[in-house]
Protein backbone atom coordinates (compact mmCIF):
# COMPACT_ATOMS: atom_id res chain seq x y z
CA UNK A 1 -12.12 -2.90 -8.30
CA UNK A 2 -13.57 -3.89 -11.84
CA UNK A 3 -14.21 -0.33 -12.29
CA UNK A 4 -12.42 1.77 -11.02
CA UNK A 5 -8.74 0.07 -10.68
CA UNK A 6 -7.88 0.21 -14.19
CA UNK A 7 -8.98 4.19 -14.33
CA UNK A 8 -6.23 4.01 -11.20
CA UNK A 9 -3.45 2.57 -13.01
CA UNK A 10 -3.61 3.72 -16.26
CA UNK A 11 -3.89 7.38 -15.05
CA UNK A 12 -1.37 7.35 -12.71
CA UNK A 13 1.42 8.49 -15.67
CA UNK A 14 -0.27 11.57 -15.66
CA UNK A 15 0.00 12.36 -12.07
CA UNK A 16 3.81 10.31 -11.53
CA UNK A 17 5.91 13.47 -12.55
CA UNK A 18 4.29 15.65 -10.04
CA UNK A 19 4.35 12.95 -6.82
CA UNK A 20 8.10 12.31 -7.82
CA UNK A 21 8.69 15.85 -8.41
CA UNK A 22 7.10 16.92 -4.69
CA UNK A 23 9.04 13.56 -3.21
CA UNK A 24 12.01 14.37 -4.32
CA UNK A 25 12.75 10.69 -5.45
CA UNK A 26 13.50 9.47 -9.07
CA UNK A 27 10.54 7.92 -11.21
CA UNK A 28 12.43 4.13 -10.96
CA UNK A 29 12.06 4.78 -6.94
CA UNK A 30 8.17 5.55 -7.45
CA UNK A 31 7.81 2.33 -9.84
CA UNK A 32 10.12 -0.27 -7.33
CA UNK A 33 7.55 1.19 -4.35
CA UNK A 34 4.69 0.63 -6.89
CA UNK A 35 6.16 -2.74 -8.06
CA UNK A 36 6.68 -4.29 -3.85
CA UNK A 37 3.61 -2.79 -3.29
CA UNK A 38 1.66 -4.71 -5.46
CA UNK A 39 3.84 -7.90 -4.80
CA UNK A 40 2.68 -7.73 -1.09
CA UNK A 41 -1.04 -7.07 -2.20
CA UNK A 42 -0.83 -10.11 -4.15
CA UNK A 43 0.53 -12.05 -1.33
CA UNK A 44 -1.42 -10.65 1.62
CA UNK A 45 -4.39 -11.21 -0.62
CA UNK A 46 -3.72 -15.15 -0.54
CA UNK A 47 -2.75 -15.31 3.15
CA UNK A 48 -5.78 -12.82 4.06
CA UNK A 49 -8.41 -15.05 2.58
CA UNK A 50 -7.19 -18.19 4.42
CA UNK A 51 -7.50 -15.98 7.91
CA UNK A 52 -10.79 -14.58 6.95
CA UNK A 53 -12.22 -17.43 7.31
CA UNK A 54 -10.90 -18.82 10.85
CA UNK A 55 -10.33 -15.56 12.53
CA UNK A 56 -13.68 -13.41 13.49
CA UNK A 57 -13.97 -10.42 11.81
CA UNK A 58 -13.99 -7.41 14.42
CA UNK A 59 -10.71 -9.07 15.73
CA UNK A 60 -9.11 -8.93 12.16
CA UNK A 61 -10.54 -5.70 11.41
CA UNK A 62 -9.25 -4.18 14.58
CA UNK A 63 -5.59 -6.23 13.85
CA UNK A 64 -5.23 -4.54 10.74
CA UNK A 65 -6.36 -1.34 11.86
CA UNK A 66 -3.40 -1.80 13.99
CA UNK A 67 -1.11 -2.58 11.98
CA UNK A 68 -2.11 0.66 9.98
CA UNK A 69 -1.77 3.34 12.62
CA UNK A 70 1.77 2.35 13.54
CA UNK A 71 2.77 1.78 10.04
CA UNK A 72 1.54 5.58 9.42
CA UNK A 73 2.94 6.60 12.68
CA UNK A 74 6.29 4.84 11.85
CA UNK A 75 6.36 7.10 8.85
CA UNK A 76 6.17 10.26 10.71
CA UNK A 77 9.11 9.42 13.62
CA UNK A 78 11.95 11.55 12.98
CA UNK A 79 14.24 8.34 12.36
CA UNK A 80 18.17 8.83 12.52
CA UNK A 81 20.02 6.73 10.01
């Protein structure tokens, strides 16, 4: 993370016109998603290290794992608003 986050960050100006562009969504959209995104890093970080430690780790690892496939299989449901 030392190394290569900042690269991540600071970069990603270059590349933000093109995801917006093939997303169809406006640049604030792209920065709020950034912005919650990093909020619930933040906070998963501090609630993940407290679990870490009282919950063994193939049973976490296959939790989150989990959580992950529907999350990315929630994204691809043709969902009727």
């Amino acid at each position: 993370m030392a190394t290569c986050y900042t690269v991540m960050v600071s970069g990603m100006a270059l590349f933000q016109p093109h995801i917006v562009a093939d997303l169809g969504i406006t640049v604030g959209t792209h920065n709020t998603a950034n912005s919650l995104s990093t909020l619930v890093s933040i906070v998963g970080a501090l609630v993940i290290g407290n679990v870490v430690d009282r919950v063994p780790g193939r049973l976490l690892g296959g939790v989150t794992v989990a959580v992950t496939v529907l999350a990315l299989v929630g994204f691809r449901l043709p969902w009727r608003g």
